[in-house]
Protein backbone atom coordinates (compact mmCIF):
# COMPACT_ATOMS: atom_id res chain seq x y z
CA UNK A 1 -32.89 3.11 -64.95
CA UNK A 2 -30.76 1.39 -67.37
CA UNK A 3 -34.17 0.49 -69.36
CA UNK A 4 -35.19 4.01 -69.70
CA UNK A 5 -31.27 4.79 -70.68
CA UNK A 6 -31.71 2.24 -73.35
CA UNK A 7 -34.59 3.87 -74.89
CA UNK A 8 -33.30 7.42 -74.51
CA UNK A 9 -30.31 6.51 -76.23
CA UNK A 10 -32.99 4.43 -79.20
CA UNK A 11 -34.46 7.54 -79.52
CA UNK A 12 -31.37 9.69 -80.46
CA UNK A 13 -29.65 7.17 -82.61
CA UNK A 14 -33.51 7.30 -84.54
CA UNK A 15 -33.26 10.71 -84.76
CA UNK A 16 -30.28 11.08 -86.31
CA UNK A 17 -30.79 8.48 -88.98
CA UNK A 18 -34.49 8.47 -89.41
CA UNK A 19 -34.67 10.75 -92.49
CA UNK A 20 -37.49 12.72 -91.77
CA UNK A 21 -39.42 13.37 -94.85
CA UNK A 22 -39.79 16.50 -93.74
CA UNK A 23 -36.36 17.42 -92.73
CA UNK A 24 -36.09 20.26 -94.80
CA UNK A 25 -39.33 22.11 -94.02
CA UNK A 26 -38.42 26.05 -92.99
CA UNK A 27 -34.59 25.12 -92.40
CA UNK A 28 -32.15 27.26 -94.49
CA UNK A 29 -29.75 25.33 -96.21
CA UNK A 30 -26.30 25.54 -94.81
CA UNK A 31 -24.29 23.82 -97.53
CA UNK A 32 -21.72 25.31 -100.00
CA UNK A 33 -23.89 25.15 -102.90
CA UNK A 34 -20.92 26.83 -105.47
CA UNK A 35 -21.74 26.81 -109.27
CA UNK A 36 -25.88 26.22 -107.84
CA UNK A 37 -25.74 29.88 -105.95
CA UNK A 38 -26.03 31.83 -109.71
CA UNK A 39 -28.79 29.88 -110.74
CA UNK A 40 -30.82 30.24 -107.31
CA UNK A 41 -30.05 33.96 -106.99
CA UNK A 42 -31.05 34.56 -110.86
CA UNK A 43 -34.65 32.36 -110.12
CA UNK A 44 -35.06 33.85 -106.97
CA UNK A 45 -35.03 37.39 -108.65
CA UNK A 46 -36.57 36.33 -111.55
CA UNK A 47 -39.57 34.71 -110.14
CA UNK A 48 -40.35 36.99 -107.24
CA UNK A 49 -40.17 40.63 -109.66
CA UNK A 50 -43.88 40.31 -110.19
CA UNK A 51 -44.82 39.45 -106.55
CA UNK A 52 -42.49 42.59 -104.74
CA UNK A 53 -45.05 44.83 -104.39
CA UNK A 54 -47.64 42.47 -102.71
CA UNK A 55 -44.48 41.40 -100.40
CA UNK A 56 -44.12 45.04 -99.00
CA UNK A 57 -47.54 45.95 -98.66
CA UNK A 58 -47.57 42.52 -96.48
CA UNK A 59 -50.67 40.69 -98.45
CA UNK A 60 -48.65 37.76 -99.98
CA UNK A 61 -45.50 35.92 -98.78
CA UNK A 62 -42.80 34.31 -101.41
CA UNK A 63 -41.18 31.04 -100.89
CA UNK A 64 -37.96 29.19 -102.86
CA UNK A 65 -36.66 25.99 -101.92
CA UNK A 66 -33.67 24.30 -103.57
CA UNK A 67 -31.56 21.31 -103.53
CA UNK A 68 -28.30 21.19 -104.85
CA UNK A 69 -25.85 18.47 -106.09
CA UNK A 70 -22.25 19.05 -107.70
CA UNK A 71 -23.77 22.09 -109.68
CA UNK A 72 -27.40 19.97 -110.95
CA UNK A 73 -29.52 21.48 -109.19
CA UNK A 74 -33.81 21.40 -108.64
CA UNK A 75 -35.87 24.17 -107.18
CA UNK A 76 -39.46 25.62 -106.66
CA UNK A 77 -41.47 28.27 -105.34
CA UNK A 78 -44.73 29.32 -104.01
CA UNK A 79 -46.53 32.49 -102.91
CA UNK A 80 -49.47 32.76 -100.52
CA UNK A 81 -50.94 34.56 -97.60
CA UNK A 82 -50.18 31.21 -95.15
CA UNK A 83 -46.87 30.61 -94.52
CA UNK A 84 -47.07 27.49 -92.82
CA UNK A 85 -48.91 26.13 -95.61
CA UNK A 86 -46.44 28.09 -98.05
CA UNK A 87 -43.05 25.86 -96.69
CA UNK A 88 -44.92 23.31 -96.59
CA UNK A 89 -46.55 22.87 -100.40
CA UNK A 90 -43.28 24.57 -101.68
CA UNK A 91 -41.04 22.04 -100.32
CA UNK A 92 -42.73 18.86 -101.11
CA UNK A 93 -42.87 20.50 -104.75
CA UNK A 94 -38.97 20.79 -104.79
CA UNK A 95 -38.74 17.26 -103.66
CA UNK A 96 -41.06 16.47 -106.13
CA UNK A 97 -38.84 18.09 -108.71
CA UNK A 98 -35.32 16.59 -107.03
CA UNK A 99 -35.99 12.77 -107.47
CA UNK A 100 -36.05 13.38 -111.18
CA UNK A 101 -33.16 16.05 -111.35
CA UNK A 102 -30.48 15.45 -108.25
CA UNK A 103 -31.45 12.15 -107.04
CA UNK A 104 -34.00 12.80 -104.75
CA UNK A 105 -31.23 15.16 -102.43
CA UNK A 106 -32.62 17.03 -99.74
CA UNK A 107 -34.36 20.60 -100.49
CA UNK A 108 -33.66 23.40 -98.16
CA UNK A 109 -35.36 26.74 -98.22
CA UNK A 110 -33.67 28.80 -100.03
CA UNK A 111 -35.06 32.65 -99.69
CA UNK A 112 -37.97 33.71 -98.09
CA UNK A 113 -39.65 37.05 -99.62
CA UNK A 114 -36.95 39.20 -100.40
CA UNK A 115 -34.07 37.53 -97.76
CA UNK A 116 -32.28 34.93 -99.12
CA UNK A 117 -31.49 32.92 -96.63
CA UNK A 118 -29.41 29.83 -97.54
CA UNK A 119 -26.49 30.81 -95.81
CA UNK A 120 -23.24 28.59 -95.63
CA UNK A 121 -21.66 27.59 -92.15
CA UNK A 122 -19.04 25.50 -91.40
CA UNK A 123 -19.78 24.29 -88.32
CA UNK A 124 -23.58 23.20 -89.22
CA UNK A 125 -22.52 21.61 -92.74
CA UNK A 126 -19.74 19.76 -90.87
CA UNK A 127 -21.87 18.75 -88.33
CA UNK A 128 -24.30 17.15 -91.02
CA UNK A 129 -21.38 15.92 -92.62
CA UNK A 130 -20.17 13.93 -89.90
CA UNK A 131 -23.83 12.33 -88.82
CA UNK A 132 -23.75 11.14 -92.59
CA UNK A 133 -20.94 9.82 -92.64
CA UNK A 134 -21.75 7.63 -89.27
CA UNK A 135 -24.88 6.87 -91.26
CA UNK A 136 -23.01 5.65 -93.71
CA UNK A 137 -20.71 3.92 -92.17
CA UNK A 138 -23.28 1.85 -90.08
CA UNK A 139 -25.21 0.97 -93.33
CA UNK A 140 -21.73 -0.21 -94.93
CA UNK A 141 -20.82 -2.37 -92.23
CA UNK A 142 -24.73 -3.83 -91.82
CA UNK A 143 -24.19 -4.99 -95.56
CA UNK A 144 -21.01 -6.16 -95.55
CA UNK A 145 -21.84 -9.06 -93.32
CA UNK A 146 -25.06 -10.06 -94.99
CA UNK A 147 -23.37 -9.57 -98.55
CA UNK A 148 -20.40 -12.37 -97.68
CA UNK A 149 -21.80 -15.24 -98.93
CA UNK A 150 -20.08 -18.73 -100.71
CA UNK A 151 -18.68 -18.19 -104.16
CA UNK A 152 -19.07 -14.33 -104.42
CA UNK A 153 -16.36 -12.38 -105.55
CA UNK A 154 -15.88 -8.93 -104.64
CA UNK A 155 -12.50 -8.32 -106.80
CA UNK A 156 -11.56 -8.62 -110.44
CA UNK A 157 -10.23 -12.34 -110.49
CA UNK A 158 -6.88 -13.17 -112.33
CA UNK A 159 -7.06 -13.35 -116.16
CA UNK A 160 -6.38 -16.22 -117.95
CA UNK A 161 -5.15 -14.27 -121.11
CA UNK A 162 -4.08 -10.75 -121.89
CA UNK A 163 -6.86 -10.69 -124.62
CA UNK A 164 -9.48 -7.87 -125.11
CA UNK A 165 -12.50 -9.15 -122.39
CA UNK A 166 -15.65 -8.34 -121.62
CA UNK A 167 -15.99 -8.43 -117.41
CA UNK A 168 -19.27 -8.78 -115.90
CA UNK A 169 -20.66 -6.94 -112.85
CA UNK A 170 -23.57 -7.50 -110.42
CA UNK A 171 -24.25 -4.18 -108.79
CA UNK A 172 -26.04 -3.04 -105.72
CA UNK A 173 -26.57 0.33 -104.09
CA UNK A 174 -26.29 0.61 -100.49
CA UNK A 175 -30.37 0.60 -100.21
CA UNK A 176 -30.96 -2.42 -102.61
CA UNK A 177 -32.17 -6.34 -101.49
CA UNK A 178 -29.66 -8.50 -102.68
CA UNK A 179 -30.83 -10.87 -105.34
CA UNK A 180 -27.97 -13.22 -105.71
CA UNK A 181 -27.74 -12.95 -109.51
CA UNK A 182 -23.55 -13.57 -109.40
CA UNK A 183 -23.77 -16.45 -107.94
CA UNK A 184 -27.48 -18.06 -108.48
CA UNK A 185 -26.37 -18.63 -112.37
CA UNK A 186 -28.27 -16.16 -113.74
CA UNK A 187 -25.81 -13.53 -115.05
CA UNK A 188 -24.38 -16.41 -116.65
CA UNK A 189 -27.67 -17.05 -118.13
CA UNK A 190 -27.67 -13.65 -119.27
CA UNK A 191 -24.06 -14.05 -121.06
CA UNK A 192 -24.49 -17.20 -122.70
CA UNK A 193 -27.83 -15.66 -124.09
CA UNK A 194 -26.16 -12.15 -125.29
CA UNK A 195 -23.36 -14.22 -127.38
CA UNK A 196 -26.02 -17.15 -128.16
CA UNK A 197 -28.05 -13.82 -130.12
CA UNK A 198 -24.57 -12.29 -131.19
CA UNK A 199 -23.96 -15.82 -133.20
CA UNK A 200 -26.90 -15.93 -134.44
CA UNK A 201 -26.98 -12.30 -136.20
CA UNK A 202 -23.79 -11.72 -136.83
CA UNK A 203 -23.54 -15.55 -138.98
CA UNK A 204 -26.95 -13.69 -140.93
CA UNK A 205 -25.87 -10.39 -141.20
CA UNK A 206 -25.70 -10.33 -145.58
CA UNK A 207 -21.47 -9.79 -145.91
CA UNK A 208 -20.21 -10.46 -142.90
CA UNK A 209 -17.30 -12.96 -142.18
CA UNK A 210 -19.73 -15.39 -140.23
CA UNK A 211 -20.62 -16.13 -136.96
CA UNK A 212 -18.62 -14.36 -133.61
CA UNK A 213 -19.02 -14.38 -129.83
CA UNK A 214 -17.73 -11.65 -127.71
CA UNK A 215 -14.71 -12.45 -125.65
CA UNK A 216 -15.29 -13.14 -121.80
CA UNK A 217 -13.20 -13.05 -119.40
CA UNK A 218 -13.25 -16.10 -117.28
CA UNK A 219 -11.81 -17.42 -114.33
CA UNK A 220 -8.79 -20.15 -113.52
CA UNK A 221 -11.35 -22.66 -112.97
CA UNK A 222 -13.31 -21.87 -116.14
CA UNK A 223 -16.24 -20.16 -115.20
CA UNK A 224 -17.09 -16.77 -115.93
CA UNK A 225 -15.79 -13.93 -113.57
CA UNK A 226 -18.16 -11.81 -112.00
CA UNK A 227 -17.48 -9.56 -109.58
CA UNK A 228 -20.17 -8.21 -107.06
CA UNK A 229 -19.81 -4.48 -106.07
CA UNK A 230 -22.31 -2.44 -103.46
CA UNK A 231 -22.05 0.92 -103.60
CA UNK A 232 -21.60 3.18 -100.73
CA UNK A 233 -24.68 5.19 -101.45
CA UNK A 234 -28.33 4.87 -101.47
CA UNK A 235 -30.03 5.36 -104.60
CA UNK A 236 -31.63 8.41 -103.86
CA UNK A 237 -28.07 10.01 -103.42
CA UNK A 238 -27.20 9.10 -106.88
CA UNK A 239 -27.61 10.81 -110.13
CA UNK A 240 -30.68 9.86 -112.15
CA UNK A 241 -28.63 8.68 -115.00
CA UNK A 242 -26.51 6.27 -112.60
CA UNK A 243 -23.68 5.62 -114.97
CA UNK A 244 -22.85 8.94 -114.09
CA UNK A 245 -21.42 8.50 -110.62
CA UNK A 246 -21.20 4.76 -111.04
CA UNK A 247 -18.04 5.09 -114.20
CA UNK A 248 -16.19 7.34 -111.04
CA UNK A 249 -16.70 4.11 -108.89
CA UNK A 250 -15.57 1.76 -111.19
CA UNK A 251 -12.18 3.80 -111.84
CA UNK A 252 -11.59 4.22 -108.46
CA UNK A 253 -11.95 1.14 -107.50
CA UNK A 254 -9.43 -0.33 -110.31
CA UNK A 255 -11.97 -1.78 -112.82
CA UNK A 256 -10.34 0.39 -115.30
CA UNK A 257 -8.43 -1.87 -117.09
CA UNK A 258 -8.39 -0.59 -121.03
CA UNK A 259 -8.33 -3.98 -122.89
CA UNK A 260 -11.79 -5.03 -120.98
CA UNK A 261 -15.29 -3.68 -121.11
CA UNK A 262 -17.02 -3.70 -117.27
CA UNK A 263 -21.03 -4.42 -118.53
CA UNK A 264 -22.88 -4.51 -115.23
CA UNK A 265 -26.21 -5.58 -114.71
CA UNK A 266 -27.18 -3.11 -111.91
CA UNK A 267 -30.64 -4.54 -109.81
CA UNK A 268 -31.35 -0.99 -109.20
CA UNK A 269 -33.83 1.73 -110.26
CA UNK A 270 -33.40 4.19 -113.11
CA UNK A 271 -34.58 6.03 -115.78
CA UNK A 272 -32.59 4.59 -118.52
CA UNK A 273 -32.98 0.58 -119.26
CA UNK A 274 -29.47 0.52 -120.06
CA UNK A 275 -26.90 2.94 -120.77
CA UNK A 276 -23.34 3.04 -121.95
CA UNK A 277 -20.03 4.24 -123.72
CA UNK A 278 -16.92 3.01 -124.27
CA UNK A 279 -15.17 1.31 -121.03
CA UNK A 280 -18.40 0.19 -119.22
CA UNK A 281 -22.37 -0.64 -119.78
CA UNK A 282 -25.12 -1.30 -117.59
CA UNK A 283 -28.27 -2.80 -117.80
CA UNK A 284 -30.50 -1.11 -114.90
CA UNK A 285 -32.64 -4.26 -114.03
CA UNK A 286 -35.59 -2.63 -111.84
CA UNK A 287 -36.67 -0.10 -114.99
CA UNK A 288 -40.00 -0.77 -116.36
CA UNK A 289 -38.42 -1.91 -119.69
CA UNK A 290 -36.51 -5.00 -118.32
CA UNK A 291 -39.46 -6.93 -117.34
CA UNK A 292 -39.17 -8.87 -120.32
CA UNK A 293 -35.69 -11.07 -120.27
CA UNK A 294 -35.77 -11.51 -123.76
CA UNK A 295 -36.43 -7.48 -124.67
CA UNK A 296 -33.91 -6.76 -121.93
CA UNK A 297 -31.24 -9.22 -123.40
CA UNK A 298 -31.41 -8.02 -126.82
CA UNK A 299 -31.18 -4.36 -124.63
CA UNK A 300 -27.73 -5.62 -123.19
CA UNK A 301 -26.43 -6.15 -127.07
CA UNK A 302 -27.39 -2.70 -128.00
CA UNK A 303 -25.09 -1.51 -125.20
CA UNK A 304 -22.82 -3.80 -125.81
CA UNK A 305 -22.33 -2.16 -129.15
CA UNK A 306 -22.25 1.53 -127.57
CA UNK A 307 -19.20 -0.06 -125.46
CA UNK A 308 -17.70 -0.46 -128.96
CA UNK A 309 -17.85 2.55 -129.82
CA UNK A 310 -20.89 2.53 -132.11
CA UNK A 311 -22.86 3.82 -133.70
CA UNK A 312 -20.38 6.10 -135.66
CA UNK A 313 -21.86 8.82 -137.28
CA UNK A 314 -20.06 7.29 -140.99
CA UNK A 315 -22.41 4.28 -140.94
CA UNK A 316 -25.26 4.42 -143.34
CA UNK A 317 -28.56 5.66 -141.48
CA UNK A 318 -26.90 6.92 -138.14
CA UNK A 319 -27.58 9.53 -137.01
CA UNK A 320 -26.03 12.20 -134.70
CA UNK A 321 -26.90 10.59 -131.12
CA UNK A 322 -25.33 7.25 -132.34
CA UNK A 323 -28.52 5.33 -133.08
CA UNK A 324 -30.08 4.59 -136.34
CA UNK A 325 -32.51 7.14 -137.27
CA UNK A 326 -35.18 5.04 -138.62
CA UNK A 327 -35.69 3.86 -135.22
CA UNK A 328 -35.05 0.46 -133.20
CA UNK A 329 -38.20 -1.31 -134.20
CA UNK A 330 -36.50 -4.72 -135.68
CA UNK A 331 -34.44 -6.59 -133.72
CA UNK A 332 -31.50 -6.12 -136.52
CA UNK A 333 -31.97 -2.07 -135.58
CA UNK A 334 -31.98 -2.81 -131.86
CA UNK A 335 -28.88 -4.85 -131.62
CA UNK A 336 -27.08 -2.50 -134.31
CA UNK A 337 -26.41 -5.49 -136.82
CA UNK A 338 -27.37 -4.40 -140.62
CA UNK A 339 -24.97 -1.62 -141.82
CA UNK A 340 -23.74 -1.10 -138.05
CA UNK A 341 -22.26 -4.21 -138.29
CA UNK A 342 -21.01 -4.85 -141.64
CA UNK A 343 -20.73 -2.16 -144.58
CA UNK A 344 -18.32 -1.12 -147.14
CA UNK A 345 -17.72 2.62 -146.26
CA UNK A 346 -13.90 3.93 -146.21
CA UNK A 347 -12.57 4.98 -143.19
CA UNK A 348 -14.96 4.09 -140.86
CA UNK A 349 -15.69 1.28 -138.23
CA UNK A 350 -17.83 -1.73 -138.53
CA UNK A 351 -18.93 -3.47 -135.91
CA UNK A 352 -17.85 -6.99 -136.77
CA UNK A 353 -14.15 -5.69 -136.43
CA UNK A 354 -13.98 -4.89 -133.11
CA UNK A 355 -11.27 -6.42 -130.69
CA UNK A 356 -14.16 -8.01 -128.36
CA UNK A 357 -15.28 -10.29 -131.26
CA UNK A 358 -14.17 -13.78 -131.71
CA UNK A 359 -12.67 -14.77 -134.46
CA UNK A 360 -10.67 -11.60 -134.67
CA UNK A 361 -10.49 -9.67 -136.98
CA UNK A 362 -7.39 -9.70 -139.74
CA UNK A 363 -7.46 -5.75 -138.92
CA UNK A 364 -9.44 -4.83 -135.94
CA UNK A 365 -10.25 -1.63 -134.39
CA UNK A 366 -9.87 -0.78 -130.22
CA UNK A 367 -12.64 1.56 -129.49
CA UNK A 368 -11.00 2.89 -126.58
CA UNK A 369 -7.55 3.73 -128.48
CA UNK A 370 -10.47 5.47 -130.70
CA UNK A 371 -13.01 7.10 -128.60
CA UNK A 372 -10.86 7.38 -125.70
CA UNK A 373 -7.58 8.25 -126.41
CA UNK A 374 -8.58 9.92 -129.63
CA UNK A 375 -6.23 8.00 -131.69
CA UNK A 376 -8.21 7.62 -134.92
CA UNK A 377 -5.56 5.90 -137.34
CA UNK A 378 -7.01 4.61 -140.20
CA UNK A 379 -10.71 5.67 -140.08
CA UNK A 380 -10.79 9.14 -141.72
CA UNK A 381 -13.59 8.86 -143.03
CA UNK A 382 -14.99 13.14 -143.49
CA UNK A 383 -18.01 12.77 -140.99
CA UNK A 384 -15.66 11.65 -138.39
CA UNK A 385 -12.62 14.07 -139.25
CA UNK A 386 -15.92 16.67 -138.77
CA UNK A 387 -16.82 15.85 -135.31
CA UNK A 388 -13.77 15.48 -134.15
CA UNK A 389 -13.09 19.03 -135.24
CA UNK A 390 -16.16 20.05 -133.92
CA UNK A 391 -15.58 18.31 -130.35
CA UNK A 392 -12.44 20.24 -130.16
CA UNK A 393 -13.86 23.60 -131.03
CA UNK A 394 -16.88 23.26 -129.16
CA UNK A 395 -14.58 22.57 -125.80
CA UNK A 396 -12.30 24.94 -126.45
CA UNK A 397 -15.15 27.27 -126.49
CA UNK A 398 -16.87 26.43 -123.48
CA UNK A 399 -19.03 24.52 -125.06
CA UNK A 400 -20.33 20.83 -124.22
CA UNK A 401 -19.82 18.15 -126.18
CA UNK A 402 -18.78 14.81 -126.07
CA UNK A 403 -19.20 12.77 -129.15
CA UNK A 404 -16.21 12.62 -131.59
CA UNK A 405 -17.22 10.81 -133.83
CA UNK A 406 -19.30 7.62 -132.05
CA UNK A 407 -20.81 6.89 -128.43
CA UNK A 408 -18.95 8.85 -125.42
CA UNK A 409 -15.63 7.33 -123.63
CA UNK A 410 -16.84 6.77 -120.00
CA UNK A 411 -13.84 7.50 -118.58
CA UNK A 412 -12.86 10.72 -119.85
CA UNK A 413 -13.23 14.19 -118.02
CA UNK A 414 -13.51 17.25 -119.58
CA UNK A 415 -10.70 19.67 -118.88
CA UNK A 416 -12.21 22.94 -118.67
CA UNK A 417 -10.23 25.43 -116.98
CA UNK A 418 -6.96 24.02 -118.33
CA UNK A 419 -6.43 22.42 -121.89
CA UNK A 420 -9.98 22.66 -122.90
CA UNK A 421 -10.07 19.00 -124.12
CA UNK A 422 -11.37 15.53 -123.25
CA UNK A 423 -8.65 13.77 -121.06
CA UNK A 424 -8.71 10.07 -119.34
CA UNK A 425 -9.39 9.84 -115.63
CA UNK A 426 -7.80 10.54 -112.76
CA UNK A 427 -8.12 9.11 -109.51
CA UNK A 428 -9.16 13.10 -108.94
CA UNK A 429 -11.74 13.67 -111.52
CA UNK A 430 -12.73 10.05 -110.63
CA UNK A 431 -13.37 10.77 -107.40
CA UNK A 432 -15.75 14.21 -108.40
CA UNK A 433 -17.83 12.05 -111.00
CA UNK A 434 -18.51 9.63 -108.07
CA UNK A 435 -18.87 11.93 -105.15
């Protein structure tokens, strides 16, 4: 008896946490869906106007499944005579659709024919709340154990200076094999490498003031700090552009400090390579890109520079998206040395002046006093004065932008319904961008 209790009880927990692939097959989605509802309702009516006769006269069926995520959103539809075959086609197409738009989150039908029935209730979203969260939880405490291990650190470490730093990061999601890269010597591989090419470009870059290293920060007993974070989530349940739930994370969790840059190297899928702004970069080490160390290292520079703020639009050649637009085919062009690094344009930023270079500067800039704060002092030059103008307008408008004048801030929020301007986080807005 207690056997057969023991496998009963197998059987629910498997259930419950399985993920059926085909959970969402003919089951109306539940959810508040908020800003998504519009844009279901207007592709629901728009898609099914041609098929409404058919549908009354009972010789085709429509189908619309959807899956929604903090207003991104994926859907698709199908009509046929079969509706078995109908759910089923239709909602392996939306899930099709979902990995590349909300993270792979579940689709749900969404409107059959001319019902739409997604309807939202309490009790069942709570319910699926709650066996999440115990999913969750179980997952969390499963990796916890097996993530302890001798000289990992899971916290910022104490700082051996107040000086600008750049902190490094090895990141996991909650569904990722843990490669050891914090503490197997490898991300220090990785650093010594980035400021070994930094030396070596910056000393041959024609006008510069020789050779720098960015700044690390390092720990009491001289080694460099790294800090191992696993996120909460699965992959799946993140944004396809990670960065964009991961900056949320990172304030949250106090790596937010303004004089340091938090460049992760994240051993997780994505669609970008790398990606960053000002406050934090990551180099996503499972994209097809990073197979090559030395491509991906030189990858890790170029980020490195967005973190600085650059490129801004003043340098010669740059273009609006903060790249140069004759391309990245050199590895001068790739790592933004050339005119992103030293030039002799008024009012704007070079690269070799930033506060995460040693030597310093004589005057150097803080990109996040600049890109962050807004606070633009010297560097007036008329491109930027433009953009920034334009940022402003654009917001106040309704209207999304967020360059001002170089790469994005990471940690700024867009005030919409109040001041209609970029602001710094929030442990609130933190907390959206993450969740």
């Amino acid at each position: 008896m207690k056997k057969i209790f023991l496998i009963f009880t197998f059987l629910i927990i498997n259930v419950l946490f399985s993920g059926n692939a085909y959970a969402g097959i003919n089951e109306p989605g539940v959810t508040f869906i908020g800003e998504c509802d519009g844009a279901f309702n207007h592709y629901h009516k728009k898609h099914i106007k041609k098929s409404l006769k058919l549908i009354k006269e009972k010789k085709t069926n429509f189908v619309l499944y959807a899956s929604c995520d903090s207003g991104r959103y994926s859907y698709a539809y199908n009509e046929g005579k079969d509706l078995e075959k109908l759910h089923k086609k239709t909602y392996k197409k939306c899930m099709k659709y979902s990995k590349k738009n909300t993270g792979g989150k579940e689709c749900y039908l969404y409107a059959v024919n001319e019902k739409i029935v997604w309807k939202y209730d309490y009790a069942k979203a709570s319910a699926a709340l709650e066996t999440k969260m115990a999913e969750t939880k179980m997952l969390k405490e499963k990796n916890a154990k097996m993530d302890k291990k001798p000289g990992r650190f899971f916290e910022d470490q104490p700082d051996i200076n107040d000086d600008y730093q750049i902190h490094f990061i090895y990141m996991l999601t909650a569904s990722d094999k843990d490669n050891e890269l914090d503490i197997n010597g490898k991300i220090e591989e990785y650093a010594d490498t980035i400021n070994a090419l930094v030396e070596k470009y910056s000393k041959k870059t024609k006008g510069s003031s020789g050779a720098k290293k960015y700044k690390y920060d390092y720990r009491k007993d001289g080694k460099l700090d790294v800090t191992f974070i696993r996120l909460d989530k699965k992959r799946n349940e993140l944004h396809k552009h990670i960065n964009n739930n991961y900056r949320g994370y990172l304030w949250l969790n106090g790596f937010n400090n303004p004089k340091k840059v938090y460049f992760t190297f994240a051993d997780v899928t994505s669609t970008d390579g790398g990606e960053g702004g000002v406050g934090m970069a990551s180099m996503f080490l499972k994209n097809k890109y990073n197979k090559n160390k030395s491509d991906m290292l030189r990858t890790a520079v170029h980020e490195m520079h967005h973190a600085m703020g650059g490129g801004y639009a003043c340098v010669p050649g740059m273009n609006k998206k903060a790249h140069f637009s004759s391309g990245q085919d050199t590895p001068v062009k790739q790592m933004f040395f050339g005119k992103a690094y030293v030039h002799d344009v008024e009012g704007c930023p070079k690269g070799e002046d930033s506060v995460y270079l040693a030597p310093t500067s004589k005057d150097p800039y803080d990109p996040f006093k600049l890109i962050c704060l807004n606070d633009w002092g010297k560097y007036n030059h008329k491109k930027l004065v433009e953009l920034r103008e334009k940022q402003l307008s654009d917001l106040k408008k309704g209207k999304w932008n967020y360059r001002n004048g170089g790469s994005g801030c990471k940690f700024n929020y867009w005030d919409r319904g109040n001041s209609g301007v970029m602001k710094l986080f929030n442990n609130e807005e933190a907390n959206k961008a993450y969740n």
